[in-house]
Structures are given as structure tokens and as C-alpha cells.
N, C-alpha and C. Protein backbone atom coordinates (compact mmCIF):
# COMPACT_ATOMS: atom_id res chain seq x y z
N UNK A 1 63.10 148.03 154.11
CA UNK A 1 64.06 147.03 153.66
C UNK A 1 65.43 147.69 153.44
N UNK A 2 66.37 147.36 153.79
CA UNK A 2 67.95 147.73 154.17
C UNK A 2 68.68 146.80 152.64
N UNK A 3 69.23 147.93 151.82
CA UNK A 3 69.79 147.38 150.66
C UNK A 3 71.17 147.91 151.01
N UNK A 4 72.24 147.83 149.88
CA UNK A 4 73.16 148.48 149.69
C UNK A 4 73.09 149.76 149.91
N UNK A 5 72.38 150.46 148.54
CA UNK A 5 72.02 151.84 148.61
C UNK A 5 71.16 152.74 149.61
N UNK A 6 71.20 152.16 150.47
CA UNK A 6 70.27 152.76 151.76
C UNK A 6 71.10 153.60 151.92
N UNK A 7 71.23 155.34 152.06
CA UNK A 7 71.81 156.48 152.54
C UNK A 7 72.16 155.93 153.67
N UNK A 8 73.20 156.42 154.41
CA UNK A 8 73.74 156.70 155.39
C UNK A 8 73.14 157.06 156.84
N UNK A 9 72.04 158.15 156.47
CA UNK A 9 71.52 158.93 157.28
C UNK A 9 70.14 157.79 157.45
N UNK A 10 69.66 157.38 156.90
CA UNK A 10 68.31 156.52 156.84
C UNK A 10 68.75 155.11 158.12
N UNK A 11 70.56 154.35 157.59
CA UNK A 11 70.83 153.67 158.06
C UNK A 11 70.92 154.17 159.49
N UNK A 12 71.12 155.05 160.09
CA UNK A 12 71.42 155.97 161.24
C UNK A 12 70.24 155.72 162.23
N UNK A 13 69.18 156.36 161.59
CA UNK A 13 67.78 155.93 161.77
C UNK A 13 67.01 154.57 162.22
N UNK A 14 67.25 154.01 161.34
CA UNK A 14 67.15 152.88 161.52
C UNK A 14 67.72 151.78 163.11
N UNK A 15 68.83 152.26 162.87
CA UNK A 15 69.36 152.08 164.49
C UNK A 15 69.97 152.68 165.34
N UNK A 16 69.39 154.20 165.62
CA UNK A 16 69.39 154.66 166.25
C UNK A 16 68.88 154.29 167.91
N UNK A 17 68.05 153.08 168.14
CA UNK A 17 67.39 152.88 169.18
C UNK A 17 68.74 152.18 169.90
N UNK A 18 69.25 152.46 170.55
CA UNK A 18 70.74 151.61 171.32
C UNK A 18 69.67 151.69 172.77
N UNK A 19 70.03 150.55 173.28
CA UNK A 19 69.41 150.37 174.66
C UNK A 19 70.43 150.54 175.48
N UNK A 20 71.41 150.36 175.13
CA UNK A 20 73.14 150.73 175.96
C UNK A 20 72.62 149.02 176.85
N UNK A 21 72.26 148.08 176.60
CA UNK A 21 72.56 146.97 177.58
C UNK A 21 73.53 146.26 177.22
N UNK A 22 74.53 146.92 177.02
CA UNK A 22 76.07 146.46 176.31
C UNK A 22 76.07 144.97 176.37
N UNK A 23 75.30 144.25 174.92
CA UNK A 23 75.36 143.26 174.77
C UNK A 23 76.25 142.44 173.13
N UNK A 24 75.95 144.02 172.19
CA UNK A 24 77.21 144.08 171.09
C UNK A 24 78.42 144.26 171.70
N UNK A 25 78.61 145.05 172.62
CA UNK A 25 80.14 145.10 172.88
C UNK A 25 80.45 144.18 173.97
N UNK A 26 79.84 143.44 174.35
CA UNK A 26 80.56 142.44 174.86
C UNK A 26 81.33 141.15 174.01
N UNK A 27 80.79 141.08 172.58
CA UNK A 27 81.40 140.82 171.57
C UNK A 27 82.42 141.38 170.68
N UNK A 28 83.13 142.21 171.44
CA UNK A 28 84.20 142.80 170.15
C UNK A 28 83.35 144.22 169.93
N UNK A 29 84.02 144.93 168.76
CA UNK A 29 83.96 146.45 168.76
C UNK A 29 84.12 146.53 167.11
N UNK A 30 83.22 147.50 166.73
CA UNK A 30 83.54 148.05 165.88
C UNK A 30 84.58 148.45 165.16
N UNK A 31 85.02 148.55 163.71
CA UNK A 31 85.98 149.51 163.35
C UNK A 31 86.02 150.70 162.74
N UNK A 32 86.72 151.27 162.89
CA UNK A 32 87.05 152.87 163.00
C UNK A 32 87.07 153.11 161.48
N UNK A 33 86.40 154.43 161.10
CA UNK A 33 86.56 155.12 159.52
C UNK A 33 86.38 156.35 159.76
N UNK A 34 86.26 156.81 158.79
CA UNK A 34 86.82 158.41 158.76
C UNK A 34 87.21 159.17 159.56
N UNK A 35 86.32 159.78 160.39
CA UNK A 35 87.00 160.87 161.57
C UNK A 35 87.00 160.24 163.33
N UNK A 36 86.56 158.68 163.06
CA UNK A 36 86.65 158.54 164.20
C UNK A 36 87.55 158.18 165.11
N UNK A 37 88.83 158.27 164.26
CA UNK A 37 89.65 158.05 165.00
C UNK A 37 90.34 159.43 165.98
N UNK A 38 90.15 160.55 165.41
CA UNK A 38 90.22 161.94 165.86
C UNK A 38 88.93 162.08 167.22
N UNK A 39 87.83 161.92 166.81
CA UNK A 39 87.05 162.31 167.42
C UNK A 39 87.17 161.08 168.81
N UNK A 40 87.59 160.52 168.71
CA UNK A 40 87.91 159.20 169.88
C UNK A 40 88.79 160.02 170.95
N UNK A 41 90.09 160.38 169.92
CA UNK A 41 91.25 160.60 170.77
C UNK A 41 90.96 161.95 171.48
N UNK A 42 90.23 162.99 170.76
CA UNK A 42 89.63 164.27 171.56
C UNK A 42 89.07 163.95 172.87
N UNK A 43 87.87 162.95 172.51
CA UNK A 43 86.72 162.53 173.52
C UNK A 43 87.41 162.05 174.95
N UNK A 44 88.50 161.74 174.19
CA UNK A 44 89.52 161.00 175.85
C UNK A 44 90.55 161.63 176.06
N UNK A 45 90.85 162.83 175.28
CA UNK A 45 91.77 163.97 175.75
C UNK A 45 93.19 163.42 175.38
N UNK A 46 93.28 162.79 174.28
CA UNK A 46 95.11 162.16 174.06
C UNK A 46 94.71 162.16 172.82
N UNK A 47 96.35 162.17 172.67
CA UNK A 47 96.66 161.83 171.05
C UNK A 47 96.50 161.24 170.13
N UNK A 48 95.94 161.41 168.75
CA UNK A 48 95.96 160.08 168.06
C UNK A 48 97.19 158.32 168.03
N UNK A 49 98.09 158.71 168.44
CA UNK A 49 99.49 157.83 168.87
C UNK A 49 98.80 157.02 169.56
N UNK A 50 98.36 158.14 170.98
CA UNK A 50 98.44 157.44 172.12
C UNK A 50 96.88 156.10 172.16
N UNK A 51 96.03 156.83 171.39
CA UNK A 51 94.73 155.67 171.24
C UNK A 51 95.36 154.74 170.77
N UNK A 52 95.72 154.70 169.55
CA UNK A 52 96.44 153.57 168.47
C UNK A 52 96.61 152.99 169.25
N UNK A 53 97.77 153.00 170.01
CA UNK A 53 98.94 151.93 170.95
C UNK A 53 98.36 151.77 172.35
N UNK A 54 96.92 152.47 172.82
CA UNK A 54 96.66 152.03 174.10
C UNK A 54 95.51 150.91 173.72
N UNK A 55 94.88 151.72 173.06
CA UNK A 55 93.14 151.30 172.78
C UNK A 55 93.09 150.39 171.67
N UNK A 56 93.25 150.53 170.68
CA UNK A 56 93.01 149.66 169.39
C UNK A 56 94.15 148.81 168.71
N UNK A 57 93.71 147.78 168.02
CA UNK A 57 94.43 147.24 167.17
C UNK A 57 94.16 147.15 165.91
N UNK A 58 94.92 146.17 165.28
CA UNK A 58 94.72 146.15 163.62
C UNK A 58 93.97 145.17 163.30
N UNK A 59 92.98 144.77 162.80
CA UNK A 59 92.10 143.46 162.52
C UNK A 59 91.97 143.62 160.88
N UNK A 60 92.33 142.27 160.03
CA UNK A 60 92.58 142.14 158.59
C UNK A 60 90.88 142.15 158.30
N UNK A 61 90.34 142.43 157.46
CA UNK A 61 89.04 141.86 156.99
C UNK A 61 89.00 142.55 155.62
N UNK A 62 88.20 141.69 154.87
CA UNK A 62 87.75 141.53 153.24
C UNK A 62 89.39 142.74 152.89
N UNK A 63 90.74 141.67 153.10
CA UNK A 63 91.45 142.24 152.14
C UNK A 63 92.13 143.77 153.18
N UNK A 64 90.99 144.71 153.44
CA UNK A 64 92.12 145.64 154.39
C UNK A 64 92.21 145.48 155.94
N UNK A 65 93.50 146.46 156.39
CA UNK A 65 93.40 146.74 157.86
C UNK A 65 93.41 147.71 158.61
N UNK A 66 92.10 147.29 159.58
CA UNK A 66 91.33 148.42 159.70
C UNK A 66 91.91 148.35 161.55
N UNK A 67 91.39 149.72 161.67
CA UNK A 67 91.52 149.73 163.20
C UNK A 67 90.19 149.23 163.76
N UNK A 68 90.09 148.98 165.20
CA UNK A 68 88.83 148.58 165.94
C UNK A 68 89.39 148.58 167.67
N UNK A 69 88.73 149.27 168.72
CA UNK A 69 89.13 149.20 169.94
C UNK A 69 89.49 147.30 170.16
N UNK A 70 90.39 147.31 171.16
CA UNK A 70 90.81 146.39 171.90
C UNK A 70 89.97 145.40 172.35
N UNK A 71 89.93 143.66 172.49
CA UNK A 71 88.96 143.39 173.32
C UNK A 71 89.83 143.09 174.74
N UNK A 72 88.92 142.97 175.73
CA UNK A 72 89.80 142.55 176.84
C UNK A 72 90.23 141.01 176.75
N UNK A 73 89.15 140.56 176.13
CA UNK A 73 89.47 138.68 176.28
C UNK A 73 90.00 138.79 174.69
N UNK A 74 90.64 137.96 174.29
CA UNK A 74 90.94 136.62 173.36
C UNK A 74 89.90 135.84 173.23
N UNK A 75 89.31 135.49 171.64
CA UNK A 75 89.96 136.30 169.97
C UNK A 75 88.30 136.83 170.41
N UNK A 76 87.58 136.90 171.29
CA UNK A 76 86.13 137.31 171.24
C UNK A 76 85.44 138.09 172.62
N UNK A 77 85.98 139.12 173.39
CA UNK A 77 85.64 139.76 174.61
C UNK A 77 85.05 140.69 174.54
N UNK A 78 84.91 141.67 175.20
CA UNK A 78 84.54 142.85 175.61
C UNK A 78 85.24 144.26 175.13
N UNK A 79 84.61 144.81 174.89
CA UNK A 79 85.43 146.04 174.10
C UNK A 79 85.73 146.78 175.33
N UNK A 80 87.24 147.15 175.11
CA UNK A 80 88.06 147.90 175.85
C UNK A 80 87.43 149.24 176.62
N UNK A 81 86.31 149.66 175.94
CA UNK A 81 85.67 151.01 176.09
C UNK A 81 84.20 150.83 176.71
N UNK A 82 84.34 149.27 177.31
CA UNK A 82 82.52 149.05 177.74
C UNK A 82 82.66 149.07 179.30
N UNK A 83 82.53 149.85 179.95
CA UNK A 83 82.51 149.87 181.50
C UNK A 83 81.14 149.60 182.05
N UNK A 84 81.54 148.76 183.08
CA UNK A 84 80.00 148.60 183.50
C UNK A 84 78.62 148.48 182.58
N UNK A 85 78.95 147.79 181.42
CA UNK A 85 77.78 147.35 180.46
C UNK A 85 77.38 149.10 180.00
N UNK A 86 78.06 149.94 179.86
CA UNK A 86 78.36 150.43 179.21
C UNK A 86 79.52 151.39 178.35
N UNK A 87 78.61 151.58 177.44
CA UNK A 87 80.09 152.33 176.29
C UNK A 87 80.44 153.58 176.89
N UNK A 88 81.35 153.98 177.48
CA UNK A 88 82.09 155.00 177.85
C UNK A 88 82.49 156.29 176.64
N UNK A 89 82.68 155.87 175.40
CA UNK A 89 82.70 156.90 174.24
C UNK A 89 81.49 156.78 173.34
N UNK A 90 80.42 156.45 173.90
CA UNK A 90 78.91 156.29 173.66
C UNK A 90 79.03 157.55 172.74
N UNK A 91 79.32 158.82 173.31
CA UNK A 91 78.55 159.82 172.19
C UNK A 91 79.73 160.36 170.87
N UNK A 92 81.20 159.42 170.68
CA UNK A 92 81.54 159.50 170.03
C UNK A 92 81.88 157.90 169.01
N UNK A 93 81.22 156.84 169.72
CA UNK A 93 81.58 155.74 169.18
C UNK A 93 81.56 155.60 167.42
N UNK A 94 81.88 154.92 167.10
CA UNK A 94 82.17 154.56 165.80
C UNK A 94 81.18 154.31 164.80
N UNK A 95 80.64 154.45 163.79
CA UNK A 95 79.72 154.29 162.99
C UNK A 95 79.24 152.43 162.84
N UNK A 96 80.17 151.70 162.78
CA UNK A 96 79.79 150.39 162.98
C UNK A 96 79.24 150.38 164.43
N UNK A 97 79.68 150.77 165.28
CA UNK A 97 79.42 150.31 166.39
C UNK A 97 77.68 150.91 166.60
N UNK A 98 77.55 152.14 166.24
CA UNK A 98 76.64 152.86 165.93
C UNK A 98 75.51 151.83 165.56
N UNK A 99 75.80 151.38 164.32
CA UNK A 99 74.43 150.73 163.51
C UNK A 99 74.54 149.14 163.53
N UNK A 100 75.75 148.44 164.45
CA UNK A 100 76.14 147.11 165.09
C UNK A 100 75.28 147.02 166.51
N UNK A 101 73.94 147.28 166.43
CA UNK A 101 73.13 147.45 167.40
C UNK A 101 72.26 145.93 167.81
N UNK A 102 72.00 145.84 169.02
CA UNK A 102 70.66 144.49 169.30
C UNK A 102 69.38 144.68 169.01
N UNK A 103 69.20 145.71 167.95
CA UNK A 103 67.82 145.63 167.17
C UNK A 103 67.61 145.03 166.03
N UNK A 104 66.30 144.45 165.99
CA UNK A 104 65.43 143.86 165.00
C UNK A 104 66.41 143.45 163.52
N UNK A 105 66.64 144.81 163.30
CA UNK A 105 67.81 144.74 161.90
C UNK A 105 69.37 145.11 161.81
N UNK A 106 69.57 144.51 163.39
CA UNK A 106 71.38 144.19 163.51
C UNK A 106 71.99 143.62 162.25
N UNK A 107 71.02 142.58 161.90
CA UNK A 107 72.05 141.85 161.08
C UNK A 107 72.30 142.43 159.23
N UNK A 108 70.96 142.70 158.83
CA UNK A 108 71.21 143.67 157.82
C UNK A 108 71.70 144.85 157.61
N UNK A 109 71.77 145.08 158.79
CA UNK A 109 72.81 146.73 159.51
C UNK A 109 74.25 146.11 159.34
N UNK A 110 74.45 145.28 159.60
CA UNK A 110 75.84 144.42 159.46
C UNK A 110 76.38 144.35 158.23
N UNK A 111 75.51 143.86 157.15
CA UNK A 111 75.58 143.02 156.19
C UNK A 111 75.75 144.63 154.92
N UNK A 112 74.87 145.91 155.45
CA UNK A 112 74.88 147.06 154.80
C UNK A 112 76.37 147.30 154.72
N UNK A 113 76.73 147.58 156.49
CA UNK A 113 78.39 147.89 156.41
C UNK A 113 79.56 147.36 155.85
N UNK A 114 79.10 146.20 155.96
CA UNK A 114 80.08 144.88 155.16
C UNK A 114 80.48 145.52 153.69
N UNK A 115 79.33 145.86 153.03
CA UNK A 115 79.28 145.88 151.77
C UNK A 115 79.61 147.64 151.29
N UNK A 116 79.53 148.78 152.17
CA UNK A 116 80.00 149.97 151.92
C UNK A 116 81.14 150.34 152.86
N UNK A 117 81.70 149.39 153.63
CA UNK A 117 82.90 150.10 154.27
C UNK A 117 83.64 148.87 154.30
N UNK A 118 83.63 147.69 153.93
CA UNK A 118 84.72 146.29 154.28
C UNK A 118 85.14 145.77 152.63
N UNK A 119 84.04 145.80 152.17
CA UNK A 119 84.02 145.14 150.64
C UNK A 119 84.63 146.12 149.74
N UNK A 120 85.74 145.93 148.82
CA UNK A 120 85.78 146.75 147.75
C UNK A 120 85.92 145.83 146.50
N UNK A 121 85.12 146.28 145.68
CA UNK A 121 84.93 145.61 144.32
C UNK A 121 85.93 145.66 143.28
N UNK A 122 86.64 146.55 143.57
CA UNK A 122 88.14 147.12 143.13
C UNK A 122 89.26 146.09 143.50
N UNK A 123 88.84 145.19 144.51
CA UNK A 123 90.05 144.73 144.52
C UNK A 123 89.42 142.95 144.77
N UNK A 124 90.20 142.17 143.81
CA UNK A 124 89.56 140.93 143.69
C UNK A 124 90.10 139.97 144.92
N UNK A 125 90.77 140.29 145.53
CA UNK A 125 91.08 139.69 147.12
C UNK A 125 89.77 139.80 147.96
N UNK A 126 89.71 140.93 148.08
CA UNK A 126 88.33 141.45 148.43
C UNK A 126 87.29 140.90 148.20
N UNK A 127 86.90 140.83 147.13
CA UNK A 127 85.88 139.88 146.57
C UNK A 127 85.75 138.66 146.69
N UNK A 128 86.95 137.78 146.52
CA UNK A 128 86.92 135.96 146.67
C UNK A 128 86.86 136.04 148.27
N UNK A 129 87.22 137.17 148.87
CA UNK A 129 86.73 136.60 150.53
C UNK A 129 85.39 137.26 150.84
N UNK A 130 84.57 137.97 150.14
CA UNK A 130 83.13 138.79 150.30
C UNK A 130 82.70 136.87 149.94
N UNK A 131 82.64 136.41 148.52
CA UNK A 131 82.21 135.07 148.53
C UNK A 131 82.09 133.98 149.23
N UNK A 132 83.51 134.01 150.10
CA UNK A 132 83.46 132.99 151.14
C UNK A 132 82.75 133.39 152.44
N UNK A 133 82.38 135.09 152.97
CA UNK A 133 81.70 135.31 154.29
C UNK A 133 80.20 134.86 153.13
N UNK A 134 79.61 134.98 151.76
CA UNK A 134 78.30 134.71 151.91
C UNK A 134 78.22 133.33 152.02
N UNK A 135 79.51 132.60 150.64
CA UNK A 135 79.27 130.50 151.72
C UNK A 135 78.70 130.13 152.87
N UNK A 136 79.85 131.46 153.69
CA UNK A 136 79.42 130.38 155.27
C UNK A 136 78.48 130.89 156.08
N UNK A 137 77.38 131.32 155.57
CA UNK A 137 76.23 131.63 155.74
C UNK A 137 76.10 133.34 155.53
N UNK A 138 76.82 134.43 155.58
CA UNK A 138 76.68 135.79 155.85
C UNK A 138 75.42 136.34 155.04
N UNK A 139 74.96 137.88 155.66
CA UNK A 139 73.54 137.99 155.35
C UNK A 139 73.84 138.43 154.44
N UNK A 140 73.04 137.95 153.26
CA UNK A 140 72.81 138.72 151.78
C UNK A 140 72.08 139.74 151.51
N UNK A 141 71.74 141.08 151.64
CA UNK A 141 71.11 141.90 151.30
C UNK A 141 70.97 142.68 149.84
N UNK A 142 69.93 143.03 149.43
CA UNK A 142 69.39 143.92 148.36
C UNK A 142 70.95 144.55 147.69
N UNK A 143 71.61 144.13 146.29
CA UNK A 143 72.56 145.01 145.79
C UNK A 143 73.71 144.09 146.72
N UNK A 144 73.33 143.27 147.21
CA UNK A 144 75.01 142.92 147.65
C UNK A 144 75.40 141.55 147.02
N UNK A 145 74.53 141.04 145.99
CA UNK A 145 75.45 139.48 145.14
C UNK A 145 76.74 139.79 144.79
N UNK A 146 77.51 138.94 144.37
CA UNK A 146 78.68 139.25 143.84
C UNK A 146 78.42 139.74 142.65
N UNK A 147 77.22 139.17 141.21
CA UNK A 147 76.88 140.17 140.04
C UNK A 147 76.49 141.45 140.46
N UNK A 148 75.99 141.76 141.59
CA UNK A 148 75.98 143.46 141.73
C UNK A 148 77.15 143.63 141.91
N UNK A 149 78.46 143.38 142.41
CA UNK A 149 79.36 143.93 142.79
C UNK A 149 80.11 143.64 141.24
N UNK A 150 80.26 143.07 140.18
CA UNK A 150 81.20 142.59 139.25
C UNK A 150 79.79 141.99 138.56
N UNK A 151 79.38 143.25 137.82
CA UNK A 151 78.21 143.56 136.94
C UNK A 151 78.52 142.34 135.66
N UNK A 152 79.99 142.14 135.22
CA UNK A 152 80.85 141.42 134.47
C UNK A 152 80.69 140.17 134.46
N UNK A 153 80.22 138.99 133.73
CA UNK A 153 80.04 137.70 134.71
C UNK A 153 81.44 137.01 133.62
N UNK A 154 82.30 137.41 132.76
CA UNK A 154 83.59 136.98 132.73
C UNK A 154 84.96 137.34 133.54
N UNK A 155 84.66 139.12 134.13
CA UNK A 155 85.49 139.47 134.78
C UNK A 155 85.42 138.59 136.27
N UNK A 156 84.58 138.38 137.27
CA UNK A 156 83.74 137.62 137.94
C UNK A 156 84.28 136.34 138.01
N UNK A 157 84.22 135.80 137.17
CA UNK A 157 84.62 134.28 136.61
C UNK A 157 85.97 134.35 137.04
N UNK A 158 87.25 135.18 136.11
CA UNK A 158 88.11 135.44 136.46
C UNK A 158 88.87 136.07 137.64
N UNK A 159 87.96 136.59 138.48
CA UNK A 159 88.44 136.72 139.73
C UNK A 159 88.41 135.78 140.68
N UNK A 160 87.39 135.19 140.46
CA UNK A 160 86.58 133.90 141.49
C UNK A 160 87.96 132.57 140.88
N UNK A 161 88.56 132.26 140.01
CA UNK A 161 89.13 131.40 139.40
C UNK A 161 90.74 131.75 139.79
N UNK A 162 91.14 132.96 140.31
CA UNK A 162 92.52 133.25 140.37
C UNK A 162 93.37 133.96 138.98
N UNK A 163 92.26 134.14 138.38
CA UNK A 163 93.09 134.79 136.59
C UNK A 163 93.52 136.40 136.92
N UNK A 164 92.64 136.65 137.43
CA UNK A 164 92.90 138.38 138.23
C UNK A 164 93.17 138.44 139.39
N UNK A 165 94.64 138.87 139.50
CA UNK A 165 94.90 138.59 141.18
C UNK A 165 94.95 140.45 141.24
N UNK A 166 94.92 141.64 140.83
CA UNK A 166 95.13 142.73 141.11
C UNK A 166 93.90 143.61 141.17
């Protein structure tokens, strides 16, 4: 069972099985965190600049903006980096993209990342839009309610209400 607190390395595991029948990236692409934006621009022999402004853009979600490769279509295509149904930076791709897999537990693999790399509890923007992806149906997993995230159920109140906008 895939909670919040599932290590990193377990989550890895878990979907590690990629069939490469590039059927996630024909939906859009992952976004980029820690070193992958280095290890991208190595893998293709250019600059960090030059990825930015060839390959990726900026996409807003829960509050920040994050990078994520290009799609070819409008607002929902193919990732810039999928040739021939497959990923071309396969052995450096991105950690979402990594565990954004067509196995069994895609969607709690989703719903993990959501909640340790999109969501910050720190910031109540963040939060009143974590509320609205679980409204409109998004997967709820183990440690991810909004009382796990805002242990507080007056602070909570007050974020959800507009009293804490910072």
C-alpha cells in the first residue's frame, strides 16, 4: 500500500517495471526536480539555457512553477522527448516521469508525488488548490487528507475560509 511516507527508493521499486510503450508520454511529461534538470542537459550534450528555451516550459501547479518537457500538441500531446513511442532520455528521465508509469499503481504513484513534490503545507494557496484536485475526484492516499497535512483543524478552517492568505 503506497502512503505518503513510502521512501523514495521503495516508490522506485514499485514502478520500476516501464514497458517503454510510450503511452504516459503521449500525455504530457513529467516535471523536473532536483538534478534533473542538469542531468537532462548533459544527457543531450547542451546547456542548461539551452534545454530551458528548447525543451521545456513552465507549468503552474498546487501554487508553484515547475519545469516539465514540452508537449508537441496543445494543452495535452506528446512529450517533446518521445520518439517513436519511445523516451529518448529514458535513462535520465525525470523522477515523475519515472514513477508516472502504466502500471497497476500509476495512480497512487501519482497521488504519492502530488503530495511530496507539488503540495506544500507551508503555503495555504497550496493547500485550497490540493482541496480542490481531491473535490474533483483526485486519488486520496494514506497521510494525504488535508488533517494530515494541517494537523490544526482551526488553522485548516482558516486557510480553507481565506483568513490565512500567507
Amino acid at each position: 500500500m503506497i502512503q505518503k511516507t513510502t521512501p523514495v527508493r521503495q516508490i522506485l521499486k514499485i514502478s520500476e517495471k516501464c514497458n517503454q510503450c510510450g503511452n504516459c508520454c503521449n500525455y504530457g511529461a513529467g516535471f523536473l526536480f532536483g538534478d534533473d534538470l542538469k542531468n537532462i542537459a548533459q544527457h543531450l550534450n547542451i546547456t542548461q539555457k539551452e534545454l530551458k528555451k528548447k525543451y521545456l516550459e513552465e507549468k503552474e501547479q498546487f501554487n508553484k512553477t515547475l519545469l516539465r518537457p514540452k508537449s508537441t500538441k496543445k494543452p495535452f500531446g506528446p512529450c517533446i522527448f518521445l520518439k517513436k513511442n519511445i523516451c529518448s532520455i529514458h535513462s535520465v528521465k525525470p523522477l515523475h516521469c519515472k514513477i508516472g508509469n502504466c502500471n497497476k499503481h500509476g495512480e497512487e504513484l501519482s497521488a504519492w508525488f502530488t503530495l511530496n513534490y507539488l503540495v506544500d503545507k507551508n503555503d495555504p494557496e497550496s493547500v485550497r488548490q490540493y482541496k480542490i484536485y481531491l473535490e474533483s475526484g483526485g486519488k486520496l492516499i494514506q497521510g494525504g487528507k488535508l488533517q494530515d497535512l494541517i494537523p490544526s483543524k482551526n488553522k485548516l478552517k482558516q486557510i480553507l475560509s481565506y483568513k490565512i492568505l500567507r
